[in-house]
N, C-alpha and C. Protein backbone atom coordinates (compact mmCIF):
# COMPACT_ATOMS: atom_id res chain seq x y z
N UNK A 1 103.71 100.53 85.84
CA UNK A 1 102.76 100.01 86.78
C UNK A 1 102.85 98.49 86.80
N UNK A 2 102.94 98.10 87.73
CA UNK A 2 102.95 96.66 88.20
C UNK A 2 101.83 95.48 87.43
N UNK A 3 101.84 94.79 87.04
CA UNK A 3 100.67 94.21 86.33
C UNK A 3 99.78 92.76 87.73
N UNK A 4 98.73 93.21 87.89
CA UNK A 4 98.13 92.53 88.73
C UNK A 4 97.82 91.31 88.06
N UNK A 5 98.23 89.78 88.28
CA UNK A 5 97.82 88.20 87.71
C UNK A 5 97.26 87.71 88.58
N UNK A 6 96.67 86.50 88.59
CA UNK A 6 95.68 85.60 89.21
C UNK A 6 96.71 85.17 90.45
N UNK A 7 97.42 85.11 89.76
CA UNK A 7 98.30 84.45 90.97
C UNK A 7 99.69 84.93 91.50
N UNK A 8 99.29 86.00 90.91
CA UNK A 8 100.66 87.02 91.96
C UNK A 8 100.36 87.41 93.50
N UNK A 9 101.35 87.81 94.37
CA UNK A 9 101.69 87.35 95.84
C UNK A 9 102.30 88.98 96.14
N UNK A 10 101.12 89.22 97.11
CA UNK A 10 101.42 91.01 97.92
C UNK A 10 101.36 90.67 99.03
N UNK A 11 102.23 91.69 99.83
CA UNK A 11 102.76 91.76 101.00
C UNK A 11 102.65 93.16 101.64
N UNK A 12 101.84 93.38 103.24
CA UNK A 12 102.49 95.29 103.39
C UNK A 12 103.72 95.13 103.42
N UNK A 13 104.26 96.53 103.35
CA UNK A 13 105.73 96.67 102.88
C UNK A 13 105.68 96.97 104.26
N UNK A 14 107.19 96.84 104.36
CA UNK A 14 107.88 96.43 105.66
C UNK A 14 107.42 97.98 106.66
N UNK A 15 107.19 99.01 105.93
CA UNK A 15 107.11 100.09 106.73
C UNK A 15 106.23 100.45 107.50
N UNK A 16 105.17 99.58 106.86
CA UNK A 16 103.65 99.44 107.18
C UNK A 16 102.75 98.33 108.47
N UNK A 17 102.46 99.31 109.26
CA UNK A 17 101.78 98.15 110.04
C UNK A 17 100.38 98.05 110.83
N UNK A 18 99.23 97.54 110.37
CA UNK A 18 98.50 96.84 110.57
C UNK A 18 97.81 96.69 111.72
N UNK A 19 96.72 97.33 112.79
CA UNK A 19 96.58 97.36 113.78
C UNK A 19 94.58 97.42 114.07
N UNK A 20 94.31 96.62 114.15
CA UNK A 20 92.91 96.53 114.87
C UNK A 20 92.59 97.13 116.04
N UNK A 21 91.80 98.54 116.22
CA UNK A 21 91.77 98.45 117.85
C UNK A 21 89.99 98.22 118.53
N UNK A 22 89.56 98.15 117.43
CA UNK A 22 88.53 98.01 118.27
C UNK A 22 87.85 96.91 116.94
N UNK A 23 86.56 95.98 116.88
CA UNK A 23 85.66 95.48 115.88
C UNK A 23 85.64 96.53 114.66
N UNK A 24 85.64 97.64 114.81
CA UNK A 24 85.14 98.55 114.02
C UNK A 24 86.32 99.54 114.17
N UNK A 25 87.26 99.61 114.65
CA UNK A 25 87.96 100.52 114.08
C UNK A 25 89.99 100.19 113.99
N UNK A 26 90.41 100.73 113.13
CA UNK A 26 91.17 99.82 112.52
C UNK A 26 92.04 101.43 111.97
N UNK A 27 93.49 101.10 112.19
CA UNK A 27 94.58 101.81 111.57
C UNK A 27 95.31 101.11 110.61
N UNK A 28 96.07 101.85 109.78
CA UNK A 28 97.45 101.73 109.26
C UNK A 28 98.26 102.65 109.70
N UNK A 29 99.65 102.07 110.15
CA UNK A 29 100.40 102.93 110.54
C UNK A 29 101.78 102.95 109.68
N UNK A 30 102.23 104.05 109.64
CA UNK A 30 103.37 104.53 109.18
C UNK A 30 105.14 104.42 109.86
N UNK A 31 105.62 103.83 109.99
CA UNK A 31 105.93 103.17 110.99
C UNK A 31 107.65 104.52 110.89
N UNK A 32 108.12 104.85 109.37
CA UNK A 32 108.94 105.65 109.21
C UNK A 32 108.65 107.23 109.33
N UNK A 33 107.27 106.98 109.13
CA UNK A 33 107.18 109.05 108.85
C UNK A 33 106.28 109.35 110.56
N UNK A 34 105.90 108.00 111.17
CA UNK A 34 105.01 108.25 112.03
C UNK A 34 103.18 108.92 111.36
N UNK A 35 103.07 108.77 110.71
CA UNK A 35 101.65 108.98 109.57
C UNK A 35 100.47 108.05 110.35
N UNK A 36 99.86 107.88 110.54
CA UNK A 36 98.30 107.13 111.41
C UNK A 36 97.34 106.92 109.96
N UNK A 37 97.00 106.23 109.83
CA UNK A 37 95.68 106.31 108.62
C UNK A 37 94.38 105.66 109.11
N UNK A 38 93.27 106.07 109.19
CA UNK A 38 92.18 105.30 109.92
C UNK A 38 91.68 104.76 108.72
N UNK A 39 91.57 103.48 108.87
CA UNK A 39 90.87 102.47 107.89
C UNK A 39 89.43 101.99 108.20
N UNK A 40 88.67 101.85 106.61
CA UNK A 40 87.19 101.41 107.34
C UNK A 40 87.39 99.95 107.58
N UNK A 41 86.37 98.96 107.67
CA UNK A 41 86.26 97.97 107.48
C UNK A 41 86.67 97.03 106.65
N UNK A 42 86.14 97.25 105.39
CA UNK A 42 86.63 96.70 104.15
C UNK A 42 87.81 96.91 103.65
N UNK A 43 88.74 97.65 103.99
CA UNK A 43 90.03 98.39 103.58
C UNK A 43 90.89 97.46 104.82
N UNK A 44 90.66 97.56 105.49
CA UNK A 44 91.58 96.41 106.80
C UNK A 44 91.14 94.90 106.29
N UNK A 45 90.06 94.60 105.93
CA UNK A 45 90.27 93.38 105.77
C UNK A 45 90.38 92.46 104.52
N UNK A 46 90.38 93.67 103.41
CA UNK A 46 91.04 93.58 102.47
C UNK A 46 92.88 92.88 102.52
N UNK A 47 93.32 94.41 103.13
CA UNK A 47 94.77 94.48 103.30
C UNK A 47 95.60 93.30 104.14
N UNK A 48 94.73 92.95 105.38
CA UNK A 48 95.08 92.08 106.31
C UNK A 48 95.41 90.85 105.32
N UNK A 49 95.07 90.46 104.43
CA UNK A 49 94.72 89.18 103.58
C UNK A 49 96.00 89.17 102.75
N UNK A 50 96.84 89.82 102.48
CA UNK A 50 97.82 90.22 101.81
C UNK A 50 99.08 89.80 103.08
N UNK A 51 99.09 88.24 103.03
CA UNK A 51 100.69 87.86 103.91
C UNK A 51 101.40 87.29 103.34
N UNK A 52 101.45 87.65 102.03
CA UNK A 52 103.11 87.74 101.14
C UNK A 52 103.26 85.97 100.96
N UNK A 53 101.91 85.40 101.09
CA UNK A 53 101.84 83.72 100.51
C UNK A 53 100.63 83.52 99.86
N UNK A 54 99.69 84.18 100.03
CA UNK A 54 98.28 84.03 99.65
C UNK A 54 98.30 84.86 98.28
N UNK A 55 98.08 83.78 96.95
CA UNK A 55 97.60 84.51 95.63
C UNK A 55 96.74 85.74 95.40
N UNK A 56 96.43 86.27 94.70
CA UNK A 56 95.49 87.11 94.36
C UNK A 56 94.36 86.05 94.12
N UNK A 57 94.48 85.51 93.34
CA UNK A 57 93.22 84.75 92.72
C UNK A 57 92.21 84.34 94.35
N UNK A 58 93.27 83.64 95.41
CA UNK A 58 92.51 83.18 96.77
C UNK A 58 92.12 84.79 97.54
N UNK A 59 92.70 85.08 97.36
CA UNK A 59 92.11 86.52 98.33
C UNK A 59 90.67 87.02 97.63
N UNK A 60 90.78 86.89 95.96
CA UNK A 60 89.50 87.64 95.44
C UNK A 60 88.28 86.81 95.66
N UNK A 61 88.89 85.40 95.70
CA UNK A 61 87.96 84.22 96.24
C UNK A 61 87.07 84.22 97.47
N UNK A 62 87.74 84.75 98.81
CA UNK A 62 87.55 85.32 100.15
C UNK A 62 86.97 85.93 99.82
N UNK A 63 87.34 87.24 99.14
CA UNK A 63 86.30 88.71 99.04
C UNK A 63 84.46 88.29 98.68
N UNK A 64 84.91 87.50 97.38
CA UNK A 64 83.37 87.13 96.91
C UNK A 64 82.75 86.22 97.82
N UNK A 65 83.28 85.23 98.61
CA UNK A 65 82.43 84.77 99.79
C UNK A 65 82.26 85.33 100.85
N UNK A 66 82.92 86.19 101.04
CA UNK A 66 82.53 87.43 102.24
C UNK A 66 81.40 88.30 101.92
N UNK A 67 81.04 88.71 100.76
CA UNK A 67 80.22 89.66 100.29
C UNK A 67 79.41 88.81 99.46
N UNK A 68 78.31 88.24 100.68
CA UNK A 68 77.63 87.80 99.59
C UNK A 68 76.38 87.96 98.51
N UNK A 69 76.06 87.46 97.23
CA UNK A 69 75.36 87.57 96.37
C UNK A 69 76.44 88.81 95.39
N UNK A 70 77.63 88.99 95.97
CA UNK A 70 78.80 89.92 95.17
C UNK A 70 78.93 89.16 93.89
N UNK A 71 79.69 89.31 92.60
CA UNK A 71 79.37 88.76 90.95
C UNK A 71 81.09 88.88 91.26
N UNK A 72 81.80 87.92 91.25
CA UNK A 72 83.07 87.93 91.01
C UNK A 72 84.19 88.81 90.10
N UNK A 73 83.23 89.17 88.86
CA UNK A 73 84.06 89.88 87.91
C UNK A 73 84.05 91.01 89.03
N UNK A 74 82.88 91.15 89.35
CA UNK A 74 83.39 93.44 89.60
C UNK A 74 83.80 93.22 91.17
N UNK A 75 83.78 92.16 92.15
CA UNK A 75 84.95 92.32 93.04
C UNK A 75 85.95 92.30 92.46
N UNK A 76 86.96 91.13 91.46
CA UNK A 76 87.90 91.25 91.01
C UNK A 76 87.95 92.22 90.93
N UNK A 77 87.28 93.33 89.52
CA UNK A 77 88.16 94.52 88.91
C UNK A 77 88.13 95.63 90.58
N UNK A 78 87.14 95.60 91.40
CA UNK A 78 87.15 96.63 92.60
C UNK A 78 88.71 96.26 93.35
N UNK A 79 88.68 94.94 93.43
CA UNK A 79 89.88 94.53 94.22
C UNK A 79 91.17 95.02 93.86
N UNK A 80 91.19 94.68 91.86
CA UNK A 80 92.76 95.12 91.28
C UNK A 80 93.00 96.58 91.70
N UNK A 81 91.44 97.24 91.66
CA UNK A 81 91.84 98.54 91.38
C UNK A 81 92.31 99.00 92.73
N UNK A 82 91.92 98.79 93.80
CA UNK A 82 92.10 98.96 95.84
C UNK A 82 93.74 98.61 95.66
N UNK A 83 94.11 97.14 95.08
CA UNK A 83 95.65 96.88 94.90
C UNK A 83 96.64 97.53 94.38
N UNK A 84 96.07 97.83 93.23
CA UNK A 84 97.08 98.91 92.33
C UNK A 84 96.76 100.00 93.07
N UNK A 85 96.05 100.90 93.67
CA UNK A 85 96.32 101.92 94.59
C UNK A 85 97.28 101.63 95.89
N UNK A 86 97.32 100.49 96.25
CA UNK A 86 98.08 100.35 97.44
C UNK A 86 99.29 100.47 97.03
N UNK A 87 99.09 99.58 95.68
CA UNK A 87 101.38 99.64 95.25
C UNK A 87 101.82 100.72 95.10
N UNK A 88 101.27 101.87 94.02
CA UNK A 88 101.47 102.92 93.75
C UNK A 88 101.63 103.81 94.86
N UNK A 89 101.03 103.68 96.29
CA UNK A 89 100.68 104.45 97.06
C UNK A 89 102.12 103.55 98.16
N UNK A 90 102.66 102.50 97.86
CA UNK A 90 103.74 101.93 98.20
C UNK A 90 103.62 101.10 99.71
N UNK A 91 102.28 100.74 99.71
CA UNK A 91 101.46 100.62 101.03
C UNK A 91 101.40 98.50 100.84
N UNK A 92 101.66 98.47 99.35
CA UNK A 92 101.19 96.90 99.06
C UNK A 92 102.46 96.70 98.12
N UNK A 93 103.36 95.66 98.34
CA UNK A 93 104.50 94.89 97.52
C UNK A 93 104.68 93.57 97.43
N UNK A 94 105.21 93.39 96.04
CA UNK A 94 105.27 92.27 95.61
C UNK A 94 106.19 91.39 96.44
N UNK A 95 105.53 89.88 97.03
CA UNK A 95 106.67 89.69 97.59
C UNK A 95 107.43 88.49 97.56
């Protein structure tokens, strides 16, 4: 398993792509198997934040000022854990 650092750098993987269609509703698409995934809110704009230049440490930074009165530690650990599901799930790469 990949080890998540403050300042390691994720990217969607190339297969993956990213699509807003409405305020509120939001895909991932599969771009090789043709697969659709409907994403909520927080899961798109999580992921969107991930352009293969932006640290971890600045994205978890975003998260806690987006959500506010949120306690930084347990976005962090919510965040690693959303990340390490994406890699494993091959949806989020190091880049």
């Amino acid at each position: 398993m990949l080890e998540i650092k403050q300042h390691s750098v994720f990217k969607l993987s190339k297969k993956y792509l990213l699509h807003e269609i409405t305020e509120e509703a939001f895909w991932l698409f599969d771009l090789e198997d043709g697969d659709v995934f409907e994403l909520n809110t927080s899961s798109y704009s999580i992921l969107s934040c991930f352009d293969g230049r932006t640290p971890f440490n600045l994205i978890q930074d975003r998260m806690v000022s987006k959500y506010d009165g949120a306690y930084s530690q347990e976005v962090g650990s919510d965040l690693k854990e959303f990340v390490t599901k994406m890699i494993d799930e091959n949806i989020l790469e190091s880049a």
